[in-house]
PDB file of N, CA and C in Angstrom:
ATOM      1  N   UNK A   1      12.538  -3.211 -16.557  1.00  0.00           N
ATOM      2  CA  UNK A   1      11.276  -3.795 -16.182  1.00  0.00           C
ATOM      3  C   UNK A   1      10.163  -3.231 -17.061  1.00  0.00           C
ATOM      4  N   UNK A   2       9.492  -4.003 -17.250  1.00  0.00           N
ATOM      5  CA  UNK A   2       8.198  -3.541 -18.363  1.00  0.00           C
ATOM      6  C   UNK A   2       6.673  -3.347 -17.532  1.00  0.00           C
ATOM      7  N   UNK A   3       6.427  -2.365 -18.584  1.00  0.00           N
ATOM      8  CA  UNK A   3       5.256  -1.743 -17.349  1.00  0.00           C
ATOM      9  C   UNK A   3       4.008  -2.979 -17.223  1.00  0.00           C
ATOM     10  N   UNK A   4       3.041  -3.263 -16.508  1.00  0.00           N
ATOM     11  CA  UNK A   4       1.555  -3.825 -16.921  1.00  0.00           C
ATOM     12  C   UNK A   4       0.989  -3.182 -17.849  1.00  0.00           C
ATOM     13  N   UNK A   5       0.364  -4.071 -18.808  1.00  0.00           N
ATOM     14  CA  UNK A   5      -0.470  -4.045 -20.054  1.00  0.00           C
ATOM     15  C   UNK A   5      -1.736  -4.354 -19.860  1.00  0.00           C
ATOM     16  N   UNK A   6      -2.619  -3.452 -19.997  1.00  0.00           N
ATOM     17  CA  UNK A   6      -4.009  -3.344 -19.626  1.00  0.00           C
ATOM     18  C   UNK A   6      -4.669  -2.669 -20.736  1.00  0.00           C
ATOM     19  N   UNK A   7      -5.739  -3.554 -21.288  1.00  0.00           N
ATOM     20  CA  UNK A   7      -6.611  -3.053 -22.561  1.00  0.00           C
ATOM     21  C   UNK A   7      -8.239  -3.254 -22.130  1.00  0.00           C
ATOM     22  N   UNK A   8      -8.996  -2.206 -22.159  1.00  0.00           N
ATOM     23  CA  UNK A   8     -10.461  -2.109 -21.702  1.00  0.00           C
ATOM     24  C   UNK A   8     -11.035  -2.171 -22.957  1.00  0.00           C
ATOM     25  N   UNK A   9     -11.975  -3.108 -23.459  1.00  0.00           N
ATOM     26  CA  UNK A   9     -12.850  -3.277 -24.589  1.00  0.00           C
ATOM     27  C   UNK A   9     -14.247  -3.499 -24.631  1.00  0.00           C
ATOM     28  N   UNK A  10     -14.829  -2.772 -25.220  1.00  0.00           N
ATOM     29  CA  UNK A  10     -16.483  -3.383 -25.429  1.00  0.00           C
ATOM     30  C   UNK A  10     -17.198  -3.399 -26.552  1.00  0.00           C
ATOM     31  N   UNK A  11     -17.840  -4.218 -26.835  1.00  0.00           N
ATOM     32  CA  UNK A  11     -18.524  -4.383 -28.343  1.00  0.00           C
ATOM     33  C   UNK A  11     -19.987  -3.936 -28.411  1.00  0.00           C
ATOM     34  N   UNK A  12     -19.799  -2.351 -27.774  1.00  0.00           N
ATOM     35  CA  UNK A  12     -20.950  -1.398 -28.427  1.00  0.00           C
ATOM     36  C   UNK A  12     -21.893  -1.534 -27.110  1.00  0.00           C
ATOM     37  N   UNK A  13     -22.972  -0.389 -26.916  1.00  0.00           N
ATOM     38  CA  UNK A  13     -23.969   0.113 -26.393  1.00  0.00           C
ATOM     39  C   UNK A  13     -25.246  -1.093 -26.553  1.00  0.00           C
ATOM     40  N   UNK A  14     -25.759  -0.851 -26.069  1.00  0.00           N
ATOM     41  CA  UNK A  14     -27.226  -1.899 -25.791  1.00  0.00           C
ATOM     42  C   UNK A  14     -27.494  -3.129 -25.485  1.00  0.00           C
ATOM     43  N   UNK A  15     -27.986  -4.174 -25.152  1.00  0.00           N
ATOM     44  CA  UNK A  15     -28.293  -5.328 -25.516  1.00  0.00           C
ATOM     45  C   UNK A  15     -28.762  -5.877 -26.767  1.00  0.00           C
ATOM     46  N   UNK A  16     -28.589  -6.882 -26.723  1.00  0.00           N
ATOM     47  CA  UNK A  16     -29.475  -8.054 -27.793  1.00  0.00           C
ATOM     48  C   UNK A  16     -29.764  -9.018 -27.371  1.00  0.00           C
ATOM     49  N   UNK A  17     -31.014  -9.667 -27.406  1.00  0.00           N
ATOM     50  CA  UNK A  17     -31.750 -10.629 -26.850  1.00  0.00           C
ATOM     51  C   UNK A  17     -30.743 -12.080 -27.396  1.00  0.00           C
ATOM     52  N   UNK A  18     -30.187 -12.758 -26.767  1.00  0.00           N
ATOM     53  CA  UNK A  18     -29.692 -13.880 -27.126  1.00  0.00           C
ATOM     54  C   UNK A  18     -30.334 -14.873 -27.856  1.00  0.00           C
ATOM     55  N   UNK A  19     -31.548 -14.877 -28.108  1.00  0.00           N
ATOM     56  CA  UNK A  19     -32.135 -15.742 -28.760  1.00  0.00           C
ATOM     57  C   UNK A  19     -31.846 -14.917 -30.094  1.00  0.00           C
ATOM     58  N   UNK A  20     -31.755 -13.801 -30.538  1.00  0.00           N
ATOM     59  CA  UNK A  20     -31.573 -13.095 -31.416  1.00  0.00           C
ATOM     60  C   UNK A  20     -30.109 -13.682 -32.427  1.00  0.00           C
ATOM     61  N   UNK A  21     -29.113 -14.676 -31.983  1.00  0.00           N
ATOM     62  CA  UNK A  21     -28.113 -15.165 -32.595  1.00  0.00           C
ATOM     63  C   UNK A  21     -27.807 -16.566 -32.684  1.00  0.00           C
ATOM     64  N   UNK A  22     -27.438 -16.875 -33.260  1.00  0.00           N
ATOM     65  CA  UNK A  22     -26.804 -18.694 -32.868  1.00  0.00           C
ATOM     66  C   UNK A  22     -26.205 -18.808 -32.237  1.00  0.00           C
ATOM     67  N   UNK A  23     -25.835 -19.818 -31.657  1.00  0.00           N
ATOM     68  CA  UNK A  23     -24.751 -20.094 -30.720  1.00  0.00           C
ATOM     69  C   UNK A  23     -22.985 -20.210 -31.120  1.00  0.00           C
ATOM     70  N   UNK A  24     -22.898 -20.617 -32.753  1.00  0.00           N
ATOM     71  CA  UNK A  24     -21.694 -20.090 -33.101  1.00  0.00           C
ATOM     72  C   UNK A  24     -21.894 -18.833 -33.462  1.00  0.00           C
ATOM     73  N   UNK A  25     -22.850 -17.892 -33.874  1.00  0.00           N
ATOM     74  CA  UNK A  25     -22.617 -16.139 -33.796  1.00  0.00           C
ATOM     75  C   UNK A  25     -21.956 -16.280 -32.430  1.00  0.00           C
ATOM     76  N   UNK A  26     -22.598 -16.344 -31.226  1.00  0.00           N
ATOM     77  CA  UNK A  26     -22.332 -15.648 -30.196  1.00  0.00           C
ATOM     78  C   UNK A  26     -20.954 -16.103 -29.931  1.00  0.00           C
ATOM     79  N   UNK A  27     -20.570 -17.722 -30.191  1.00  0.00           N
ATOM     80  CA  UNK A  27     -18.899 -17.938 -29.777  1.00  0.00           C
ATOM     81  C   UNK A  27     -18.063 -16.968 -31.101  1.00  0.00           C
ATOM     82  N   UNK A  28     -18.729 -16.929 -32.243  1.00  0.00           N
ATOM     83  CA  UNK A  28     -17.622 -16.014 -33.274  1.00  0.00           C
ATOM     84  C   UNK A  28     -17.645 -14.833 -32.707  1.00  0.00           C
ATOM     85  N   UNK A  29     -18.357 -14.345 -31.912  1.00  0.00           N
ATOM     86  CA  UNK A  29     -18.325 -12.868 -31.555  1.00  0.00           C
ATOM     87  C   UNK A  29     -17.388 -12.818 -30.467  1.00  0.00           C
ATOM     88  N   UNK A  30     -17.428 -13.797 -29.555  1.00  0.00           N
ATOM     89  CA  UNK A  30     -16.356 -13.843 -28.180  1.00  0.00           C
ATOM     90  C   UNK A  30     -15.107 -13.982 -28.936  1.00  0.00           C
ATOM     91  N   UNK A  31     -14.983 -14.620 -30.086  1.00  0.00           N
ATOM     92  CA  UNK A  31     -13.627 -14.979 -30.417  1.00  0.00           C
ATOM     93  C   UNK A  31     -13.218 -13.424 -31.168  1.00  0.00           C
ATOM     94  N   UNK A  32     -14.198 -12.790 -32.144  1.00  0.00           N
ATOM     95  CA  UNK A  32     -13.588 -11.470 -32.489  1.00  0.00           C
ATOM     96  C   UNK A  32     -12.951 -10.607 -31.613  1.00  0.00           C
ATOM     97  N   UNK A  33     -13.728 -10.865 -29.919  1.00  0.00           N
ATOM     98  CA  UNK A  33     -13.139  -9.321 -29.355  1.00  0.00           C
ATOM     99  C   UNK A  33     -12.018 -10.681 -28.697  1.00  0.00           C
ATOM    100  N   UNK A  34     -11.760 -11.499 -28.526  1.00  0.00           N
ATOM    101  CA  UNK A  34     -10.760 -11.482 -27.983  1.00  0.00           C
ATOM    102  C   UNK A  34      -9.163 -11.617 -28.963  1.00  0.00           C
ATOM    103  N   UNK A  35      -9.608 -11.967 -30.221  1.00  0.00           N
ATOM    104  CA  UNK A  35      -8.708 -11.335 -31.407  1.00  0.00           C
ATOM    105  C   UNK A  35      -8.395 -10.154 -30.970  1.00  0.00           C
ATOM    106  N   UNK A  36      -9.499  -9.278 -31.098  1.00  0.00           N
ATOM    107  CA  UNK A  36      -8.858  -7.982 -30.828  1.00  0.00           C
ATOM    108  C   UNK A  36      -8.057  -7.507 -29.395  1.00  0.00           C
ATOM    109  N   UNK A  37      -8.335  -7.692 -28.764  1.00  0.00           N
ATOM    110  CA  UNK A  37      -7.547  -7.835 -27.471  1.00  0.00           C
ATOM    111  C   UNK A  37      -6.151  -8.150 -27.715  1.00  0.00           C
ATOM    112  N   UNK A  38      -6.149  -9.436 -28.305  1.00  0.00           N
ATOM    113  CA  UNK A  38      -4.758  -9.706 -28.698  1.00  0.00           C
ATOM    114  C   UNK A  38      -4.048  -9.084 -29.681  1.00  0.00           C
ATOM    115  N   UNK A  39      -4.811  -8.595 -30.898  1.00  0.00           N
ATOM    116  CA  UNK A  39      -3.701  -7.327 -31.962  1.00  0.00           C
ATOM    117  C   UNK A  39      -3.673  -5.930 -30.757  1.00  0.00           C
ATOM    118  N   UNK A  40      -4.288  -6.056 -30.152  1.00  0.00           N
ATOM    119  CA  UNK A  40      -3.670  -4.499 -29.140  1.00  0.00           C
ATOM    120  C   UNK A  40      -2.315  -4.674 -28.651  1.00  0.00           C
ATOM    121  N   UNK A  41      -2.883  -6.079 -27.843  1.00  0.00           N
ATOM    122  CA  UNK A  41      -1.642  -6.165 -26.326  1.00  0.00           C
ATOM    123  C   UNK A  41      -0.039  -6.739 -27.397  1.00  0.00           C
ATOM    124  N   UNK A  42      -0.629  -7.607 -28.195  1.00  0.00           N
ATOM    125  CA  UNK A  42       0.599  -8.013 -29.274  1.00  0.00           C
ATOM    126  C   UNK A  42       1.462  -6.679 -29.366  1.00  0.00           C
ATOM    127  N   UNK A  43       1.065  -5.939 -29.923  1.00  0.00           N
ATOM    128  CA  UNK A  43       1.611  -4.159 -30.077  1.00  0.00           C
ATOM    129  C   UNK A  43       2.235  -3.659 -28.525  1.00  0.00           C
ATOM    130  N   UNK A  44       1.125  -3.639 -28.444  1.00  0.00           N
ATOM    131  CA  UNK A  44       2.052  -2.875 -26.788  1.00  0.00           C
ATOM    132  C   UNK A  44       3.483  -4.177 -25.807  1.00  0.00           C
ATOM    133  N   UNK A  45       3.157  -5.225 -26.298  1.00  0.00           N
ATOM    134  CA  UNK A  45       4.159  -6.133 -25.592  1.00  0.00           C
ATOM    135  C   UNK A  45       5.298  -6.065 -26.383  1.00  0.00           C
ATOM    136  N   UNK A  46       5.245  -5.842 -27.832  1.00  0.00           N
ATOM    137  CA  UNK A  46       6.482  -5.308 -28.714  1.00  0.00           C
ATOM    138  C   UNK A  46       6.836  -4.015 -27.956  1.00  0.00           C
ATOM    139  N   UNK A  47       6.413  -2.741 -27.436  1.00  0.00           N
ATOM    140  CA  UNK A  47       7.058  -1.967 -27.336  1.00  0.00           C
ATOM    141  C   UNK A  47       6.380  -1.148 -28.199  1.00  0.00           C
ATOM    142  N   UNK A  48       4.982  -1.113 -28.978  1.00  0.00           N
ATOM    143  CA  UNK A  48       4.467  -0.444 -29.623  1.00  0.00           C
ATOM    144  C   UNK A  48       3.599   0.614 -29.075  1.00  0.00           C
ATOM    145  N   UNK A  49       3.224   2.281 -29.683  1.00  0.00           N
ATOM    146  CA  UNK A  49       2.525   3.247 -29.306  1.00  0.00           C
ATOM    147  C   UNK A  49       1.067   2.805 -28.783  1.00  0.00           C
ATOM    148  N   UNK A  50       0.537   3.375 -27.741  1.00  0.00           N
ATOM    149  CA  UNK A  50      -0.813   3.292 -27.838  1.00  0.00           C
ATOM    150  C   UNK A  50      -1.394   3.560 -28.755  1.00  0.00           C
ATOM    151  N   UNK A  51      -1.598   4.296 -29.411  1.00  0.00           N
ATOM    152  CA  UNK A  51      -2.219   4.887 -30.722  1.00  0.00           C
ATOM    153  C   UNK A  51      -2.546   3.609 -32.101  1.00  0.00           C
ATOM    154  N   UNK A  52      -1.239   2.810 -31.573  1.00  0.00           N
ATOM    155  CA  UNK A  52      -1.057   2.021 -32.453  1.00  0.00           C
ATOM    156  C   UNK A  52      -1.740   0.673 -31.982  1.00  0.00           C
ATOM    157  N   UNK A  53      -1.598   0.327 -30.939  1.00  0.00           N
ATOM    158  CA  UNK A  53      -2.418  -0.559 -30.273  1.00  0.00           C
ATOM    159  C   UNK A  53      -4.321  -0.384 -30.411  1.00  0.00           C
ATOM    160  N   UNK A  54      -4.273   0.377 -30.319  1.00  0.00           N
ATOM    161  CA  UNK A  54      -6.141   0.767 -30.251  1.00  0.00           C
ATOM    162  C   UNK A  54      -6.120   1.348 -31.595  1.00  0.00           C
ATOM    163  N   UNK A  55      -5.941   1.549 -32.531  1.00  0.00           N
ATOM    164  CA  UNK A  55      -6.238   1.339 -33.812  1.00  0.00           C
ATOM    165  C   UNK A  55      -6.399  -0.266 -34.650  1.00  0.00           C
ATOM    166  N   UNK A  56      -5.193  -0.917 -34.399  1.00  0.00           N
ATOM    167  CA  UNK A  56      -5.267  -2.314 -34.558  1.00  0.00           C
ATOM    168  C   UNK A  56      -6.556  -3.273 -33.732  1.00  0.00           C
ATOM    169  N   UNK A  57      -6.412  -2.740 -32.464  1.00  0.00           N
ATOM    170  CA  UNK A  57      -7.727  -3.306 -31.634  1.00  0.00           C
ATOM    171  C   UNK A  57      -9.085  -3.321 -32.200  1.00  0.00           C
ATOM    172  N   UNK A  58      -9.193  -1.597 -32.496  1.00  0.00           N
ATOM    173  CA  UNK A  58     -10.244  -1.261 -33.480  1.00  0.00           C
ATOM    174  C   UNK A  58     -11.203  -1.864 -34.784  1.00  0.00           C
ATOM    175  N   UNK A  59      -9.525  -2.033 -35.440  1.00  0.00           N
ATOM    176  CA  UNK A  59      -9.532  -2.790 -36.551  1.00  0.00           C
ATOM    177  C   UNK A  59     -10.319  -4.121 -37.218  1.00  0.00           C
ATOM    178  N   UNK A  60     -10.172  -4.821 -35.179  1.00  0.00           N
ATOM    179  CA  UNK A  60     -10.415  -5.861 -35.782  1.00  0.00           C
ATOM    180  C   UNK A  60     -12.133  -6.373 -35.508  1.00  0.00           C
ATOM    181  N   UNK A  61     -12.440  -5.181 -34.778  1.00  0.00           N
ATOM    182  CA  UNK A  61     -13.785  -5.436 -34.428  1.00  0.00           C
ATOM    183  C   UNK A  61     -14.643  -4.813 -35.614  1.00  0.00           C
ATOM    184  N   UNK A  62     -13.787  -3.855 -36.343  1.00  0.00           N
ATOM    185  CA  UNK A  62     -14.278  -2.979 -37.081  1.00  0.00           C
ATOM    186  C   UNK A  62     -14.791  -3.825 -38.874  1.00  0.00           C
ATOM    187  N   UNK A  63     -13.709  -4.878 -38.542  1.00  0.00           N
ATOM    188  CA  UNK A  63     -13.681  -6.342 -39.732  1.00  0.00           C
ATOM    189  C   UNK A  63     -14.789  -7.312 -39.115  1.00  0.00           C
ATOM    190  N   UNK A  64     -15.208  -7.055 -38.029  1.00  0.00           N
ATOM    191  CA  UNK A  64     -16.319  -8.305 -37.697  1.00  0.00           C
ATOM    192  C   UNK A  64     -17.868  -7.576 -38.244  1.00  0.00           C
ATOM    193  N   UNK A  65     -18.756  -8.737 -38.358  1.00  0.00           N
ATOM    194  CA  UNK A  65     -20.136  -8.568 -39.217  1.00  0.00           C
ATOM    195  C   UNK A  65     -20.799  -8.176 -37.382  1.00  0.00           C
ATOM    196  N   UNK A  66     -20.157  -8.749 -36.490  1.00  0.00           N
ATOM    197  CA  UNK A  66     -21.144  -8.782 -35.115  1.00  0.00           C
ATOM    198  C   UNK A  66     -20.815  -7.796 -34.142  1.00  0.00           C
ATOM    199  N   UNK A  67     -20.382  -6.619 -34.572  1.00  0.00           N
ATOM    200  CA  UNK A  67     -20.312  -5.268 -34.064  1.00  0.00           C
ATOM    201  C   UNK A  67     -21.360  -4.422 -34.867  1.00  0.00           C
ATOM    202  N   UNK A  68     -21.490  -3.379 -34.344  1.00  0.00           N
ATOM    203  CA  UNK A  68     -21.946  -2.105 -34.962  1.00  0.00           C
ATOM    204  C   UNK A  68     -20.959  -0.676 -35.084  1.00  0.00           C
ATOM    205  N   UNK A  69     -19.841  -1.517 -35.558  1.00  0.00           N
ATOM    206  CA  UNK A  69     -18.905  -0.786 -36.858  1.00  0.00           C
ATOM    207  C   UNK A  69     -18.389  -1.332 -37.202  1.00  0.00           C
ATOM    208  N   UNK A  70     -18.141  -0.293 -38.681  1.00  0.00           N
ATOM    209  CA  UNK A  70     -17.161  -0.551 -40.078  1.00  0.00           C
ATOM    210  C   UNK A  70     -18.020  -1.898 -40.255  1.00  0.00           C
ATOM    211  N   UNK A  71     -18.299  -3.232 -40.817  1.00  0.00           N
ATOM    212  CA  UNK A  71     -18.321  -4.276 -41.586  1.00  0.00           C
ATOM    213  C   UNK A  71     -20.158  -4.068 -40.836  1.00  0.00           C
ATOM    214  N   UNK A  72     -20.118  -4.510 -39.632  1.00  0.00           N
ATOM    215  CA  UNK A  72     -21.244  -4.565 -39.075  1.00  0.00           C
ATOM    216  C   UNK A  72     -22.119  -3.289 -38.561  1.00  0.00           C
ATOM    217  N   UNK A  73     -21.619  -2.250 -39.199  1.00  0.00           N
ATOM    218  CA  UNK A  73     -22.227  -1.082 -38.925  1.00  0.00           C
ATOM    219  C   UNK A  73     -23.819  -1.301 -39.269  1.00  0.00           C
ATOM    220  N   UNK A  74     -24.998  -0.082 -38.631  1.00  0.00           N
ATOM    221  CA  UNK A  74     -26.266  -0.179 -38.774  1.00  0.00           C
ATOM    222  C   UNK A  74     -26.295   0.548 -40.099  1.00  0.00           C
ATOM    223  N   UNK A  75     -27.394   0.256 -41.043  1.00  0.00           N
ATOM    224  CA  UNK A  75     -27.407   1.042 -42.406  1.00  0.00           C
ATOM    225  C   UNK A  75     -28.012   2.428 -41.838  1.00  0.00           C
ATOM    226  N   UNK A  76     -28.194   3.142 -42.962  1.00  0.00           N
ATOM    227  CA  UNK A  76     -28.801   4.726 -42.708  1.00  0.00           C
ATOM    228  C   UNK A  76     -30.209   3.709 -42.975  1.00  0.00           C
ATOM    229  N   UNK A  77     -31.049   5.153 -43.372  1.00  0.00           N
ATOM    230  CA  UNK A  77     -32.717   4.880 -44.336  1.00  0.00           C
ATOM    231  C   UNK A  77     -32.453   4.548 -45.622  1.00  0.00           C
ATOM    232  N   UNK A  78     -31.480   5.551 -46.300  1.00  0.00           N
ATOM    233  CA  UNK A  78     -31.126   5.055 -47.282  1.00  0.00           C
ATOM    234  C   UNK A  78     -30.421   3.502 -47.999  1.00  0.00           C
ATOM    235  N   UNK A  79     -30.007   2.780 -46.268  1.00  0.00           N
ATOM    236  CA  UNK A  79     -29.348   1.279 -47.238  1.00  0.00           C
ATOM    237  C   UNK A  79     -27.645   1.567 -47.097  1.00  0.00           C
ATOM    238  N   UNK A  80     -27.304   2.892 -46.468  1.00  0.00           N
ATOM    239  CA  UNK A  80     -25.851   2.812 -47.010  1.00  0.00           C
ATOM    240  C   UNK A  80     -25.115   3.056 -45.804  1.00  0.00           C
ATOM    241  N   UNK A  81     -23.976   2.875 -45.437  1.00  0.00           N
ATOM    242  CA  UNK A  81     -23.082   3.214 -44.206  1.00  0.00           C
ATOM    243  C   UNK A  81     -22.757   4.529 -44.382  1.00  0.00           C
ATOM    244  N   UNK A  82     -22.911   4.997 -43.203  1.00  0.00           N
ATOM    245  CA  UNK A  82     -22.139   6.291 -43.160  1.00  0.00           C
ATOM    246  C   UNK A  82     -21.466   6.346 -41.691  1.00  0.00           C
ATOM    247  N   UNK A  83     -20.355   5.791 -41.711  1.00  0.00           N
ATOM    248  CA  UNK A  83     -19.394   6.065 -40.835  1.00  0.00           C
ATOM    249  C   UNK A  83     -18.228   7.355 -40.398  1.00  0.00           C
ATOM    250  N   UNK A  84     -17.926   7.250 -39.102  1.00  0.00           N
ATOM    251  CA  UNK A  84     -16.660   8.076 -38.865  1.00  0.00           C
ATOM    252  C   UNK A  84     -15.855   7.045 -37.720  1.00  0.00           C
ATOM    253  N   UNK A  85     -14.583   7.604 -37.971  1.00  0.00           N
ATOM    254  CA  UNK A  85     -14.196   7.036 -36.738  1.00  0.00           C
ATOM    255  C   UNK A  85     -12.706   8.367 -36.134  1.00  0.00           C
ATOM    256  N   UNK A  86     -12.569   8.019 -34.936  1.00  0.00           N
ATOM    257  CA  UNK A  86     -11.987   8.912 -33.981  1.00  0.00           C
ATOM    258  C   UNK A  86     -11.315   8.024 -33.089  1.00  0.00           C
ATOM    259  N   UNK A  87      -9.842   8.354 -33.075  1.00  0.00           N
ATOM    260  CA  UNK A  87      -9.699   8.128 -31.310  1.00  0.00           C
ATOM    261  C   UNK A  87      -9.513   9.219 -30.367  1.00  0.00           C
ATOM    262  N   UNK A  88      -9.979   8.882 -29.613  1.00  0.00           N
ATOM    263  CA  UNK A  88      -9.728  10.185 -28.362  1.00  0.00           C
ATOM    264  C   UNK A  88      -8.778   9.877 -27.130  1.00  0.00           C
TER     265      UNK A  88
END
């Protein structure tokens, strides 16, 4: 028997005023996290590590312009990314 597969996701701290996007931003953004949702649970329904699941999850939010990381990260003062990333 295979256990339940349960993945908790969120695309970052704060609000943004909805008038602040288009209406395909806001559906491309529903469709990124639920991409990502699906490269997690895809992994874990193979039989794959957590580790490995929430890195891929990561991944794919981390490839979208409508997060605030990796692609869509906030610039410094300087203009440039300075990222880290961690799982815990």
């Amino acid at each position: 028997m295979m256990a339940e597969i349960a993945i908790g996701l969120h695309g970052g701290c704060g609000a943004l005023a909805h008038d602040l996007q288009s209406a395909e931003d806001w559906a491309e953004s529903r469709q990124h996290m639920a991409d990502a949702l699906r490269a997690g649970w895809h992994i874990l329904r193979l039989g794959g590590s957590a580790l490995d699941a929430v890195q891929a999850t990561v991944v794919v939010l981390e490839d979208s312009p409508h997060f605030n990381a990796g692609h869509g990260a906030a610039l410094t003062e300087g203009a440039d990314h300075e990222l880290d990333a961690s799982i815990m």
